[in-house]
N, C-alpha and C. Protein backbone atom coordinates (compact mmCIF):
# COMPACT_ATOMS: atom_id res chain seq x y z
N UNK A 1 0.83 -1.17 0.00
CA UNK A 1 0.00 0.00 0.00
C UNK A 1 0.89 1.25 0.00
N UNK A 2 0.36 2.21 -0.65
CA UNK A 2 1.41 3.96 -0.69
C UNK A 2 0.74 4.51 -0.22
N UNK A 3 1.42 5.41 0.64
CA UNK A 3 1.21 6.73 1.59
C UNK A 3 1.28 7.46 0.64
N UNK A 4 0.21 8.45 0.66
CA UNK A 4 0.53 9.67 0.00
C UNK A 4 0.58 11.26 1.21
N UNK A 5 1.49 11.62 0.26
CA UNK A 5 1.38 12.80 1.38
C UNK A 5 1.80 13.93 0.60
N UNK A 6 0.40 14.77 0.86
CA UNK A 6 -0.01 15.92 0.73
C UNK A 6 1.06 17.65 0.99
N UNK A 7 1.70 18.52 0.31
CA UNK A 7 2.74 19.28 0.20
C UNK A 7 2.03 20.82 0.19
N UNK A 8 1.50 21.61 0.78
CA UNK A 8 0.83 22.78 0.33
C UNK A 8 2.12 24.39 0.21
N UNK A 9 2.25 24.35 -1.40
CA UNK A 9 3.31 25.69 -1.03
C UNK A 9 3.39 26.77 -1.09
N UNK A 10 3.44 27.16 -0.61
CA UNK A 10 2.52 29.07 -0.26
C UNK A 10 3.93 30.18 -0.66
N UNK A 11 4.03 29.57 -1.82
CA UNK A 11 5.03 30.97 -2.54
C UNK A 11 4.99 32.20 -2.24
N UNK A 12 3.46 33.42 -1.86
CA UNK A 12 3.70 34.28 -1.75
C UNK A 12 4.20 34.27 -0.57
N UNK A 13 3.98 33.86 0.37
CA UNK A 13 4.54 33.88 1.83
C UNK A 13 6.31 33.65 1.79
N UNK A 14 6.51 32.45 1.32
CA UNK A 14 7.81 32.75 1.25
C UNK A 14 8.56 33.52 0.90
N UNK A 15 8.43 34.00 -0.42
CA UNK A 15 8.67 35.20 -0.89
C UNK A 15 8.31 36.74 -0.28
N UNK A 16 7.43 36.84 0.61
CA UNK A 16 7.26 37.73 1.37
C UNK A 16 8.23 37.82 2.84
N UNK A 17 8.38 36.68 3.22
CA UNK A 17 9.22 35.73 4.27
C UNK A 17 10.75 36.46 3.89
N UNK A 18 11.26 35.96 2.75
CA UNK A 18 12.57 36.31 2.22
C UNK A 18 12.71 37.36 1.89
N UNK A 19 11.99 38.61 1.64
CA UNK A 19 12.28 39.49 1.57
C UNK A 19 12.39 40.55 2.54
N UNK A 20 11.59 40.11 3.24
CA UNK A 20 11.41 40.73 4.79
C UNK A 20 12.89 40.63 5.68
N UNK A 21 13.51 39.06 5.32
CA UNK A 21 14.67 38.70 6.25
C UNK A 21 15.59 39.53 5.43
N UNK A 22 15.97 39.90 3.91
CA UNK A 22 16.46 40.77 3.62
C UNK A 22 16.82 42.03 3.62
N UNK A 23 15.79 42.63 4.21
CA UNK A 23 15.32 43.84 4.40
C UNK A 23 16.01 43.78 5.99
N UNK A 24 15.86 43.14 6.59
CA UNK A 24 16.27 43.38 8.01
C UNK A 24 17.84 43.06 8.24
N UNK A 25 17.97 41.72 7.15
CA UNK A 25 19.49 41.86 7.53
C UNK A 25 20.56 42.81 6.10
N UNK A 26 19.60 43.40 5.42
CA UNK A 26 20.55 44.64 5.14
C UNK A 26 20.56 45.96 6.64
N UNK A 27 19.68 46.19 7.27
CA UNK A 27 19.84 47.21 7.78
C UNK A 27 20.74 46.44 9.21
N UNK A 28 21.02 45.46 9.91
CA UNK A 28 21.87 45.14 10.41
C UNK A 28 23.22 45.16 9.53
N UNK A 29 23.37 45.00 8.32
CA UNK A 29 24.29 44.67 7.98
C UNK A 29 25.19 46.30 7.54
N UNK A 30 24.45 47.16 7.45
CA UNK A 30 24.72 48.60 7.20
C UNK A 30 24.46 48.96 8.37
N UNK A 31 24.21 48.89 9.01
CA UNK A 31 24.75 48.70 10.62
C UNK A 31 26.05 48.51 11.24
N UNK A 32 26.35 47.47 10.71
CA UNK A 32 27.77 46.28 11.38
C UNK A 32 28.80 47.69 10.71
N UNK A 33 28.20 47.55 9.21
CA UNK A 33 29.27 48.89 8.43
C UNK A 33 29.54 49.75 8.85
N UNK A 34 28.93 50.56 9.37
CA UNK A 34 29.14 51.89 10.22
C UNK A 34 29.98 51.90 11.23
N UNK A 35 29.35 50.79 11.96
CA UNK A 35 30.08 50.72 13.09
C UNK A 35 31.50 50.63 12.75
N UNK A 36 31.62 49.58 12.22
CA UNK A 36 33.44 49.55 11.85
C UNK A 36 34.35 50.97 11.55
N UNK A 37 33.36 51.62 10.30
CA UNK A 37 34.15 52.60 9.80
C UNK A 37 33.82 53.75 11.03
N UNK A 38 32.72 53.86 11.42
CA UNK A 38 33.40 54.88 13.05
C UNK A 38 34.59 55.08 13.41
N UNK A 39 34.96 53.80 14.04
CA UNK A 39 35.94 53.85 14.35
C UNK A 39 37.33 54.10 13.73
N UNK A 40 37.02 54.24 12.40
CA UNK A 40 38.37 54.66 10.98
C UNK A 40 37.95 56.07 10.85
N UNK A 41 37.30 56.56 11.20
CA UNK A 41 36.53 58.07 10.65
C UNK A 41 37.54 59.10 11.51
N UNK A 42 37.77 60.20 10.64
CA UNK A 42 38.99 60.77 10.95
C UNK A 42 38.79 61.50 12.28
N UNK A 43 39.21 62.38 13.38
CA UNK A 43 38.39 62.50 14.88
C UNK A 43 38.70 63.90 14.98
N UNK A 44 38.17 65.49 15.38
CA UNK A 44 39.00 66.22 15.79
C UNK A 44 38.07 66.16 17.11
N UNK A 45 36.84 66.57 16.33
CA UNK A 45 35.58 66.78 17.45
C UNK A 45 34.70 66.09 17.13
N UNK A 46 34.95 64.66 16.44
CA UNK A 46 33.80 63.40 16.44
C UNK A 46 32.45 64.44 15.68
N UNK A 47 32.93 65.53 14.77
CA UNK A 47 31.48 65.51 14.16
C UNK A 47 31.16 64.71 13.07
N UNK A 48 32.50 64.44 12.52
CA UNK A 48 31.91 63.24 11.17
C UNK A 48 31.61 62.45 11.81
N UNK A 49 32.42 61.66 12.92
CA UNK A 49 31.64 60.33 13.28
C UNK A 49 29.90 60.66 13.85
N UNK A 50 29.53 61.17 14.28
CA UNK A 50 28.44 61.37 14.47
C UNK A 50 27.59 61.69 13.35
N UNK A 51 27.91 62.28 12.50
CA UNK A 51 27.22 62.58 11.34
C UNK A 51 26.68 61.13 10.09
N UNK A 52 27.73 60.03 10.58
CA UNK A 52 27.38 58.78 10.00
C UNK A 52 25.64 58.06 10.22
N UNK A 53 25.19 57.69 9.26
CA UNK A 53 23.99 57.16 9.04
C UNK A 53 23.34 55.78 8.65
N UNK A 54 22.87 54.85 8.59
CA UNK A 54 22.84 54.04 8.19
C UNK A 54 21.20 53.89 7.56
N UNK A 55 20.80 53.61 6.56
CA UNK A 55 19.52 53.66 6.21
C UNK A 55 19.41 52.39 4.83
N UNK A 56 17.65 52.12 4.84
CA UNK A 56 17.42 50.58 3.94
C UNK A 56 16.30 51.09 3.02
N UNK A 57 16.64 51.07 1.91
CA UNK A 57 15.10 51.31 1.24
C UNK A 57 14.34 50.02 0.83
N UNK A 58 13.13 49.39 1.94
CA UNK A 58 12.95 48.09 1.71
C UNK A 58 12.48 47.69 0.33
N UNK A 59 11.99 48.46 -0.09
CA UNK A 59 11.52 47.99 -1.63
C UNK A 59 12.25 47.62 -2.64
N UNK A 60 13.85 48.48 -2.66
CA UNK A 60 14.59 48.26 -3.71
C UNK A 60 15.36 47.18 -3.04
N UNK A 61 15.98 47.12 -1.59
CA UNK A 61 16.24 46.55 -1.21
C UNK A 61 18.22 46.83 -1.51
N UNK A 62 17.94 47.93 -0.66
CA UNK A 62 18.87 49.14 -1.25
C UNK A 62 19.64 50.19 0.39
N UNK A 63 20.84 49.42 0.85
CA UNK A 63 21.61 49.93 1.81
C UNK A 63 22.49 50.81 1.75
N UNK A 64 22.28 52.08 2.37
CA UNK A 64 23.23 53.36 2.05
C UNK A 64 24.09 53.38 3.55
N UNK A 65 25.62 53.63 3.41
CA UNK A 65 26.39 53.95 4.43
C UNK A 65 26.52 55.24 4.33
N UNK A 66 26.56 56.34 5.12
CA UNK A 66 26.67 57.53 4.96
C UNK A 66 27.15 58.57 5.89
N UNK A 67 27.85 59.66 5.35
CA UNK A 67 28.78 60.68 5.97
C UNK A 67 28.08 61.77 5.56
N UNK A 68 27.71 62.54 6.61
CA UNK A 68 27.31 63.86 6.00
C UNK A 68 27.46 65.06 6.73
N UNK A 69 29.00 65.76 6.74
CA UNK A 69 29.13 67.13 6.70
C UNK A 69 29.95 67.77 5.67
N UNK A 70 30.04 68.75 5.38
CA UNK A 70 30.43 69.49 4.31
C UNK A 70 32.14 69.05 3.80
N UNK A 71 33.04 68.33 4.65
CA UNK A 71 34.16 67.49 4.56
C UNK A 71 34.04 66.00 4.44
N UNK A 72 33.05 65.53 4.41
CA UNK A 72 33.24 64.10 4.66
C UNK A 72 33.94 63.54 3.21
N UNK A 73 33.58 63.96 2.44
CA UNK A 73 34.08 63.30 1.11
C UNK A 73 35.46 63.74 1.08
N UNK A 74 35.98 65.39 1.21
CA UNK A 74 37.41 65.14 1.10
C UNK A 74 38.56 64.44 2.30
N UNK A 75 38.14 64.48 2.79
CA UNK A 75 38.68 63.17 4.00
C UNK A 75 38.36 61.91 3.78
N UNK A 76 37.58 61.21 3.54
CA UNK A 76 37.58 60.22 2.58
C UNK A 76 38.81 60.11 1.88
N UNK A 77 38.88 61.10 0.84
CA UNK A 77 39.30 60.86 -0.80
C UNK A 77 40.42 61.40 -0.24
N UNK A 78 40.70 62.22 0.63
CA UNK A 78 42.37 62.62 0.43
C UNK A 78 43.51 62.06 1.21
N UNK A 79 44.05 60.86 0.34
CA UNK A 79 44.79 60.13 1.26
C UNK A 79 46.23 61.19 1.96
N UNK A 80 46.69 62.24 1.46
CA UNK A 80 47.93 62.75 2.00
C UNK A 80 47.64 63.27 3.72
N UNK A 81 46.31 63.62 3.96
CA UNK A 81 46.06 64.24 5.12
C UNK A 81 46.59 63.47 6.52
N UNK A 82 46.91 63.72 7.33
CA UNK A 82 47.31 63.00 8.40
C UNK A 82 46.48 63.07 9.59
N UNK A 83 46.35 61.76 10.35
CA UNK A 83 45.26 61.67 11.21
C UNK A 83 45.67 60.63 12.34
N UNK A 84 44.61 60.84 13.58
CA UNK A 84 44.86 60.29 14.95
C UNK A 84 46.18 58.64 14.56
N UNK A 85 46.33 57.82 15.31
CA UNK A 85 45.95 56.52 14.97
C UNK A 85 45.15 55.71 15.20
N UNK A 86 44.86 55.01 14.13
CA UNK A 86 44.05 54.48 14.14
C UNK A 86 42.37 54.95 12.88
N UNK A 87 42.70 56.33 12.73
CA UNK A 87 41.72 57.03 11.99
C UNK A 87 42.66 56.90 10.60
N UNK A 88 41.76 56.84 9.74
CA UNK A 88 42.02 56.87 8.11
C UNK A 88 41.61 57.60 7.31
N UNK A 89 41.90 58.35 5.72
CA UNK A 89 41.27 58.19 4.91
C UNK A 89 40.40 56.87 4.51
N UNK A 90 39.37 56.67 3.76
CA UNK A 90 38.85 55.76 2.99
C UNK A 90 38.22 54.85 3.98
N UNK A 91 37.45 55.75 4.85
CA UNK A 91 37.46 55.29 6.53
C UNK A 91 36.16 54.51 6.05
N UNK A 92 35.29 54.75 4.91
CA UNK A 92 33.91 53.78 4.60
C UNK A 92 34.64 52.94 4.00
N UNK A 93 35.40 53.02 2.43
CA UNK A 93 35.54 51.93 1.64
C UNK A 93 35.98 50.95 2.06
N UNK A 94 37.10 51.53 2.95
CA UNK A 94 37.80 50.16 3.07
C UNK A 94 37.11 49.04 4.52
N UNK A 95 36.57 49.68 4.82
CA UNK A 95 35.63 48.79 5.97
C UNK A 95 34.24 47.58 5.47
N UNK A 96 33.85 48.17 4.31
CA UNK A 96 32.92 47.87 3.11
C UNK A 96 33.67 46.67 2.77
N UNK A 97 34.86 46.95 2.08
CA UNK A 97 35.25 45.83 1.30
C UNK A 97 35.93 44.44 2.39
N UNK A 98 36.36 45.03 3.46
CA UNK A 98 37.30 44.11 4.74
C UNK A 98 35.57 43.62 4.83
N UNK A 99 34.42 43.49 5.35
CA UNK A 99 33.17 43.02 5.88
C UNK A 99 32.67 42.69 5.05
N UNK A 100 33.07 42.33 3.58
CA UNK A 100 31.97 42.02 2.78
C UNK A 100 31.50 40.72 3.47
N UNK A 101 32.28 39.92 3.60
CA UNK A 101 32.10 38.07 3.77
C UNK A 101 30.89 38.42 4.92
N UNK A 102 31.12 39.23 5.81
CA UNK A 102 30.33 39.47 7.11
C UNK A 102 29.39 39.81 6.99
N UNK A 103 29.00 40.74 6.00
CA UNK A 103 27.79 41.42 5.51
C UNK A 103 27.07 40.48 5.12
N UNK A 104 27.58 39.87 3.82
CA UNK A 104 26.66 38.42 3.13
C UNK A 104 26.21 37.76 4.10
N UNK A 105 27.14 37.10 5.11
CA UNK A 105 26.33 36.58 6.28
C UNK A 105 25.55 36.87 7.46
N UNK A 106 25.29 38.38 7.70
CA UNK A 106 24.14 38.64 8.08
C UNK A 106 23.10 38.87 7.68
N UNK A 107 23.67 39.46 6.38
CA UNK A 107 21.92 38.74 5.37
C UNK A 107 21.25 37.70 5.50
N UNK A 108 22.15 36.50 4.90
CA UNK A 108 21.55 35.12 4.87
C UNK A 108 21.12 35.05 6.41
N UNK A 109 21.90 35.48 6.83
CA UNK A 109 21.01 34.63 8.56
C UNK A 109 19.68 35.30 8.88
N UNK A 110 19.18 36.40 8.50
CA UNK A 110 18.26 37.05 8.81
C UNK A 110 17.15 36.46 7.46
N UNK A 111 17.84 36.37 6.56
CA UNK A 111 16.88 35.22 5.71
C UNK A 111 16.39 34.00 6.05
N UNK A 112 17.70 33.15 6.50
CA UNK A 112 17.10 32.02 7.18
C UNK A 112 16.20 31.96 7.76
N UNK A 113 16.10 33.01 8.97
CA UNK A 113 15.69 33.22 10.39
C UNK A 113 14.24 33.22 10.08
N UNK A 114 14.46 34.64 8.69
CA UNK A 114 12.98 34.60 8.32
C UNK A 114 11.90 33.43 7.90
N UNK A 115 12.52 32.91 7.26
CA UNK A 115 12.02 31.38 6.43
C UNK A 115 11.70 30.10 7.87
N UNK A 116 12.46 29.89 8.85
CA UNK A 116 11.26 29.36 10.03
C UNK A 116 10.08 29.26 9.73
């Protein structure tokens, strides 16, 4: 005799499921980013570091790291300038590219998590 057994698969849910865990583990994950490059962000009076942002546009599914005072970009970009130790130029990029592996995996885990 065969068992049959019955499978019901509710695509939109999953797909709603997975995008949701995306959405959350980009904004942890532009999160984790910030944090790192804080601490690379050049210091006199911590207004750039404070001025850092982290934001998710869930729809596009779209993570911005961000600096915003009227210097942030040429401190960034100008490697000759000299700074604390420990503070850098390229105080986002290069924190971006050192966390990628880290980033990917707080995505997926917040995907997983979602999919439960």
């Amino acid at each position: 005799m065969t068992q049959r057994t019955r499978l019901r698969w509710n695509g939109d849910a999953a797909l709603a499921a997975t995008h949701q865990g995306a959405a959350q583990g980009l904004r942890l994950a532009a999160e984790h980013v910030l944090e790192v490059s804080r601490r690379r962000v050049p210091i006199e009076e911590a207004t750039l570091e404070r001025s850092g942002t982290a934001t998710v546009d869930e729809q596009t599914l779209t993570a911005v790291v961000s600096y915003d005072t009227p210097y942030a970009i040429r401190q960034h970009e100008e490697l000759a300038y000299r700074h604390d130790a420990g503070r850098t130029a390229k105080y986002l990029e290069r924190p971006l590219a050192e966390e990628a592996d880290t980033v990917g995996e707080i995505i997926a885990a917040q995907v997983r998590r979602a999919l439960r």
